[in-house]
N, C-alpha and C. Protein backbone atom coordinates (compact mmCIF):
# COMPACT_ATOMS: atom_id res chain seq x y z
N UNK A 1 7.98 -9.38 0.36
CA UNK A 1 8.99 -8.79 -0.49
C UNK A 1 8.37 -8.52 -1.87
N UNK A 2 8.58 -7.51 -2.52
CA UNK A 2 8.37 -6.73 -3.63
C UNK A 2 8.96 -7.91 -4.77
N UNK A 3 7.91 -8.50 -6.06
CA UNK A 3 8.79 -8.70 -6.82
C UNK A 3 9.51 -8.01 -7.90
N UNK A 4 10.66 -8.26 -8.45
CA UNK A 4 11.62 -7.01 -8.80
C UNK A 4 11.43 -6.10 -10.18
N UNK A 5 9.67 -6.66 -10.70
CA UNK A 5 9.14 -5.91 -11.88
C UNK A 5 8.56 -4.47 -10.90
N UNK A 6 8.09 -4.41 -9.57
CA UNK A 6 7.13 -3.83 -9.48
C UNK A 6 7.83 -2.14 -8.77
N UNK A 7 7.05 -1.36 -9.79
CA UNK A 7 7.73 0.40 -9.54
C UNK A 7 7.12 0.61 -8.55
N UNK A 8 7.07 2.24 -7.69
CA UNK A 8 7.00 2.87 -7.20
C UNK A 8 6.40 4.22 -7.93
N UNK A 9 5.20 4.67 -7.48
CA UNK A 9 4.73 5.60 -8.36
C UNK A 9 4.90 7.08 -7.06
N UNK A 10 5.00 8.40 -7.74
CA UNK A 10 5.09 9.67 -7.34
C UNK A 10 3.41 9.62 -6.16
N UNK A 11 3.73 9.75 -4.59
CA UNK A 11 2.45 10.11 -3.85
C UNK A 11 1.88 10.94 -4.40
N UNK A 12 1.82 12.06 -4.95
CA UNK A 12 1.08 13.15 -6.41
C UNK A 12 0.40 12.17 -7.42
N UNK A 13 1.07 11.12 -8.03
CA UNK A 13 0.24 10.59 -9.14
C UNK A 13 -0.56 9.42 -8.45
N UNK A 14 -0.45 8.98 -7.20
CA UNK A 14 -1.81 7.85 -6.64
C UNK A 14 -2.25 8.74 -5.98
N UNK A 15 -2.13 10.10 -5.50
CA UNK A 15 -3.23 10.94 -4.63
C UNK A 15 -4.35 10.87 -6.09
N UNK A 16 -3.64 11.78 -7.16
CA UNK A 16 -4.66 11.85 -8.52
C UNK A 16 -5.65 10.92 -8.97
N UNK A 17 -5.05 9.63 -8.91
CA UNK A 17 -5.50 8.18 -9.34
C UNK A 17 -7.42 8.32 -8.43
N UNK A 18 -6.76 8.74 -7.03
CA UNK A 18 -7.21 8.23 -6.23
C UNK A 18 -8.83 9.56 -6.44
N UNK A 19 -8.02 10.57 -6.31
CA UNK A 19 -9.42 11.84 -6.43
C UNK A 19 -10.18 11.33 -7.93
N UNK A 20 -9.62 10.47 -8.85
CA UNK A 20 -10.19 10.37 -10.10
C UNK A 20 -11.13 8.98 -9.79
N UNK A 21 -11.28 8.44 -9.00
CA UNK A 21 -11.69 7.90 -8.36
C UNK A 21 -12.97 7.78 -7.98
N UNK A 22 -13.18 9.13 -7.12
CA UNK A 22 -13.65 9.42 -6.82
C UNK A 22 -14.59 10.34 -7.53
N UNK A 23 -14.26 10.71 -8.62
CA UNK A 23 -14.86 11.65 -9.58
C UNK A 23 -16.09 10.76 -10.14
N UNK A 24 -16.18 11.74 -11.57
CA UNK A 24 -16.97 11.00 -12.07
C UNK A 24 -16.95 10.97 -14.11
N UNK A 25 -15.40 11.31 -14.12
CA UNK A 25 -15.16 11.12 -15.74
C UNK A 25 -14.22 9.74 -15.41
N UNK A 26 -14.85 8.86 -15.96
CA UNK A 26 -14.26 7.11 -16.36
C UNK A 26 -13.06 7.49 -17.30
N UNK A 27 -13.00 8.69 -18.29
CA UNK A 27 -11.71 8.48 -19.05
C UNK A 27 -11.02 8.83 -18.51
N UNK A 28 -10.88 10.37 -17.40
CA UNK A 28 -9.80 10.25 -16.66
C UNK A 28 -9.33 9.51 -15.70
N UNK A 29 -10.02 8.96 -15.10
CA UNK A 29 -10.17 7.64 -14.32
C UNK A 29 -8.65 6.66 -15.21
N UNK A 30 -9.49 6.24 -16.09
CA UNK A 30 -8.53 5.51 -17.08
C UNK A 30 -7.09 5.38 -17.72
N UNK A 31 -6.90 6.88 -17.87
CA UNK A 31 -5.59 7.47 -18.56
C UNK A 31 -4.86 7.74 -17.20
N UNK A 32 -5.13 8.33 -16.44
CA UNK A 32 -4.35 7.85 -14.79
C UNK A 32 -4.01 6.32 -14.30
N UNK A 33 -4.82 5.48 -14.44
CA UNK A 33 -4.91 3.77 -14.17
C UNK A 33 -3.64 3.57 -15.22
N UNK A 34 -3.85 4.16 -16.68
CA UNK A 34 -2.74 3.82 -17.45
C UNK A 34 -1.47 3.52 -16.95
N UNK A 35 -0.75 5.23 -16.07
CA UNK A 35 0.46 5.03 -15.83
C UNK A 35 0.67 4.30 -14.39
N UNK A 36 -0.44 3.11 -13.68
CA UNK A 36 0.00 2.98 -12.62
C UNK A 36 -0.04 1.42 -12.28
N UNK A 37 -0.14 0.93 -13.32
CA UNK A 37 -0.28 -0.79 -13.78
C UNK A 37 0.42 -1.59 -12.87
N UNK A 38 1.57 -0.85 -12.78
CA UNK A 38 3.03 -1.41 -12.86
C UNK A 38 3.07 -1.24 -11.22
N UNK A 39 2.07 -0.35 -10.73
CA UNK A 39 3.00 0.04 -9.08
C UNK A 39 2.35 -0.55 -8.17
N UNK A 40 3.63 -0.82 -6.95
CA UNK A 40 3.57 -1.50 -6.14
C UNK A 40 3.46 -1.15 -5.06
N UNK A 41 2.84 -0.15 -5.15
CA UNK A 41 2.39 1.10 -3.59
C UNK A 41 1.10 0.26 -3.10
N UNK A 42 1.38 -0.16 -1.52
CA UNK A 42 -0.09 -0.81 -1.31
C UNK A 42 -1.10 0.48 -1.73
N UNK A 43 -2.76 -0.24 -2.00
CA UNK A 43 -3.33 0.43 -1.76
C UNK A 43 -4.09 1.18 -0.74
N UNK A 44 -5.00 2.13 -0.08
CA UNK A 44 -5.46 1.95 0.92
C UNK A 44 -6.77 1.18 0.98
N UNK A 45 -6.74 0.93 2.61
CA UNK A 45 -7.69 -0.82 2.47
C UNK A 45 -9.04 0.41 2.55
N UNK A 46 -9.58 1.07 2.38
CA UNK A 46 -11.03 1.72 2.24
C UNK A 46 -11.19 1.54 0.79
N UNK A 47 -9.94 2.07 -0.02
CA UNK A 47 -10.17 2.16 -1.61
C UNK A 47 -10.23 0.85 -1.94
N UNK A 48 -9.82 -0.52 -1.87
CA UNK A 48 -9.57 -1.90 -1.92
C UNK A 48 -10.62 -2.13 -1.66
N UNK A 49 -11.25 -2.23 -0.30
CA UNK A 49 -12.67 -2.50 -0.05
C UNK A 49 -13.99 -2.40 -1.34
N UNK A 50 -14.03 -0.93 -1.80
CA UNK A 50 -14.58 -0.27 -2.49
C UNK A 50 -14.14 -0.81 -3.80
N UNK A 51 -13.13 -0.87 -4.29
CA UNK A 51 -13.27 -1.93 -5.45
C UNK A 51 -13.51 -3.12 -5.33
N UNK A 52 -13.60 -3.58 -4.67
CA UNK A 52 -14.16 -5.16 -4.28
C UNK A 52 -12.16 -5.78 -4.37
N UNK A 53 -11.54 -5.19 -3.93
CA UNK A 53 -10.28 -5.92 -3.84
C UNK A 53 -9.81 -6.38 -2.60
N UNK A 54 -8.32 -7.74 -2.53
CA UNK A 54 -8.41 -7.90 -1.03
C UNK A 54 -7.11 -6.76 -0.55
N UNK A 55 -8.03 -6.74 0.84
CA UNK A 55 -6.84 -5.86 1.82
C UNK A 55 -5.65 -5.79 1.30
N UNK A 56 -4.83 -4.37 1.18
CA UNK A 56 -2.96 -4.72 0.87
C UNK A 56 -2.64 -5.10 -0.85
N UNK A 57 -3.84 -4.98 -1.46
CA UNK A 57 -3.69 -5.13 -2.73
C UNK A 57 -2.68 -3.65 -3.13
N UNK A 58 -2.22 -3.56 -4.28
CA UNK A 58 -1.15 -2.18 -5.09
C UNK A 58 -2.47 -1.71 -5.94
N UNK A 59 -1.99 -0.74 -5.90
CA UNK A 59 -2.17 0.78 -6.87
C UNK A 59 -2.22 0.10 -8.23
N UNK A 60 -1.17 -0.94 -8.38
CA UNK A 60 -1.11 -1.47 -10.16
C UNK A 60 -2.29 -2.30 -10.03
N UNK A 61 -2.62 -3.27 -8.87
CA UNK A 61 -3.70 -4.58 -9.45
C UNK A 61 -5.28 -3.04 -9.21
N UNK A 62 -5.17 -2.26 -8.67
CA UNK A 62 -6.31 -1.44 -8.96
C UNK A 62 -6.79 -0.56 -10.36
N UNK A 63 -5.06 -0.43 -11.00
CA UNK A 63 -5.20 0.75 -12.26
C UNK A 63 -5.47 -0.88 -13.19
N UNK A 64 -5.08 -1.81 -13.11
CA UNK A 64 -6.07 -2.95 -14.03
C UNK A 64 -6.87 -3.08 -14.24
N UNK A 65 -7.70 -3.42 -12.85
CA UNK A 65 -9.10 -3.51 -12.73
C UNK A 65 -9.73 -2.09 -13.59
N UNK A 66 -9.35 -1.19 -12.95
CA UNK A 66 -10.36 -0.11 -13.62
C UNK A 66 -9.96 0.02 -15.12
N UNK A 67 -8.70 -0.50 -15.67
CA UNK A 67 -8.63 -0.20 -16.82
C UNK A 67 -9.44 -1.50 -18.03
N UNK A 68 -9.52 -2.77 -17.06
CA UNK A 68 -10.53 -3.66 -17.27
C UNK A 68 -11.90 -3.19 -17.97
N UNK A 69 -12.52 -2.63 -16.92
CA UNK A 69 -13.77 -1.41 -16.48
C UNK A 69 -13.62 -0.50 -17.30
N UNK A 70 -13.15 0.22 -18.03
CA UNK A 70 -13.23 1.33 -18.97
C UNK A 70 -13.05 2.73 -17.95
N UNK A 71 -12.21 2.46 -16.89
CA UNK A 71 -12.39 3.48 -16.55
C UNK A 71 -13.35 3.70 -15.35
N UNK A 72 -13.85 2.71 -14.89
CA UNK A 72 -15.16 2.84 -14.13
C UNK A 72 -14.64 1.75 -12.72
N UNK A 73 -14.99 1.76 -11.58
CA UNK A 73 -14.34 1.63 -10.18
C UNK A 73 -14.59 -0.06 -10.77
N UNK A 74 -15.85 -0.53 -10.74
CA UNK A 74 -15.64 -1.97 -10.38
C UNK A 74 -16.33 -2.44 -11.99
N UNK A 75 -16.79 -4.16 -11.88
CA UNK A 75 -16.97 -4.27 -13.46
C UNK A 75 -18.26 -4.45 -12.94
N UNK A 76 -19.54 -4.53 -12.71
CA UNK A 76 -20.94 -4.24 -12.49
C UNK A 76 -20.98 -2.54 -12.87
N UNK A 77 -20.38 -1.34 -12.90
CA UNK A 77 -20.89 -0.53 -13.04
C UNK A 77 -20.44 -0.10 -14.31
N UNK A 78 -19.61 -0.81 -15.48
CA UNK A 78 -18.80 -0.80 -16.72
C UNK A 78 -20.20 -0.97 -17.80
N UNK A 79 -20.41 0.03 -18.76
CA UNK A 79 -21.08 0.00 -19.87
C UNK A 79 -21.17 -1.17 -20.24
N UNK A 80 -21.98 -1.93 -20.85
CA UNK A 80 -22.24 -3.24 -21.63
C UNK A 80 -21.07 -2.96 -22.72
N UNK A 81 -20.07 -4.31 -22.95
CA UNK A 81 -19.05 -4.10 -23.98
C UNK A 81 -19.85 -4.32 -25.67
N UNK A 82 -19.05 -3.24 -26.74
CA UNK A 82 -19.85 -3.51 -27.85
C UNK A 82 -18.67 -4.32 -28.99
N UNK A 83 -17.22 -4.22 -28.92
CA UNK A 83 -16.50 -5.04 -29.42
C UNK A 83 -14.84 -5.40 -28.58
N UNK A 84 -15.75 -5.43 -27.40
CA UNK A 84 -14.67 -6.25 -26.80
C UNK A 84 -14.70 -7.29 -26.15
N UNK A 85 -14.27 -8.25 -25.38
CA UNK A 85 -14.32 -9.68 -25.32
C UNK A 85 -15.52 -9.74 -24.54
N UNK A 86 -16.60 -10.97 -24.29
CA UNK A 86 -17.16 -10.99 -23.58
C UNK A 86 -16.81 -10.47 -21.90
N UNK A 87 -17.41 -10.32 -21.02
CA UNK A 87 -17.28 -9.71 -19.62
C UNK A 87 -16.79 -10.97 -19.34
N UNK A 88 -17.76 -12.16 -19.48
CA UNK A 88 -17.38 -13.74 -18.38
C UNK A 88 -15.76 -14.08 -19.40
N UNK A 89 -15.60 -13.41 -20.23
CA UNK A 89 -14.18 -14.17 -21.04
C UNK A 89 -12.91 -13.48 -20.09
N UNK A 90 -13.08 -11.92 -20.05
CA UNK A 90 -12.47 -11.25 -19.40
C UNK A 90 -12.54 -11.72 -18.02
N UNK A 91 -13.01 -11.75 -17.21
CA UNK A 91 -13.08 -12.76 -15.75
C UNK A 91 -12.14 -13.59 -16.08
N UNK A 92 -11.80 -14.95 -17.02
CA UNK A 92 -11.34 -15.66 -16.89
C UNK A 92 -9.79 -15.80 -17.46
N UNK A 93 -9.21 -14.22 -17.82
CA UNK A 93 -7.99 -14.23 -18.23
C UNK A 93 -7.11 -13.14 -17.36
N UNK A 94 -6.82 -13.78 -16.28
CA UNK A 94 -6.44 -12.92 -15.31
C UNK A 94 -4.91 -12.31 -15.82
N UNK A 95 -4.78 -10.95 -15.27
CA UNK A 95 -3.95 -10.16 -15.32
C UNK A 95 -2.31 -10.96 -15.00
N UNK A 96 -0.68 -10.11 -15.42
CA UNK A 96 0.14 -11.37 -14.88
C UNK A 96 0.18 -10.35 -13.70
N UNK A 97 0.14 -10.55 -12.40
CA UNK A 97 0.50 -9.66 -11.00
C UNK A 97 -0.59 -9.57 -10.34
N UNK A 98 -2.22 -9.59 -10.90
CA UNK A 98 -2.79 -9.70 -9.94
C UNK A 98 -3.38 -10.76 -8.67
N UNK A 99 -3.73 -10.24 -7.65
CA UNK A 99 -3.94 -10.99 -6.47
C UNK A 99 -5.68 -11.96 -6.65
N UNK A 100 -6.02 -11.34 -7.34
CA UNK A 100 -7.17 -12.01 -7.34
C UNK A 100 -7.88 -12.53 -8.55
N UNK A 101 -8.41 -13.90 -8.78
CA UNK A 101 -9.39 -14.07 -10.15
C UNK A 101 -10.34 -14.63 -9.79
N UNK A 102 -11.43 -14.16 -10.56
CA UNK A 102 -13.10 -14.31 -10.39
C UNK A 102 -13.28 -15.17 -11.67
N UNK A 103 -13.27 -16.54 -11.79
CA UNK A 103 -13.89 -17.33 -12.67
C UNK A 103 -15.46 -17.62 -12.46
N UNK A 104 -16.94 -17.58 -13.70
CA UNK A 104 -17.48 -17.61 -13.80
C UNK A 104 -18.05 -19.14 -14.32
């Protein structure tokens, strides 16, 4: 069961998410991840895989992660940060909704 924060996003705006994705501009990547935080559309398990997420994860714990990432699919391929929290700090302050945390 859905808990009762979590939206439903337009199949048009996670097809987009999803081709941005696949692209290769991280800001649009990003500003798409923006509006999809919140949604509770599983994802598909190829795209999950590929972010290193588990099976049945949402569209929202994915537009985190990448918005984590700057925009970029997973955090190994994210620019070295120049004033934002350490990477191992970020690991250890998990999102509120997501399924998974990677403590270092």
């Amino acid at each position: 069961m859905n808990a009762p924060t979590d939206q439903y996003a337009l199949a048009s705006e996670r097809d987009r998410f999803l081709s941005a994705l696949d692209g290769d501009d991280p800001s649009v990547t990003a500003r798409l991840a923006a509006h999809l935080t919140g949604c509770g559309n599983p994802l598909p398990s190829s795209t999950c895989r590929e972010l290193g997420l588990p099976v049945g994860s949402s569209y929202g714990t994915a537009a985190r992660q990448v918005m984590r990432c700057n925009g970029r699919i997973r955090p190994d391929a994210a620019p070295p940060a120049t004033d934002a929290a350490p990477e191992s700090q970020a690991r250890q302050d998990p999102v509120a909704g997501d399924g998974q945390v990677t403590m270092t």
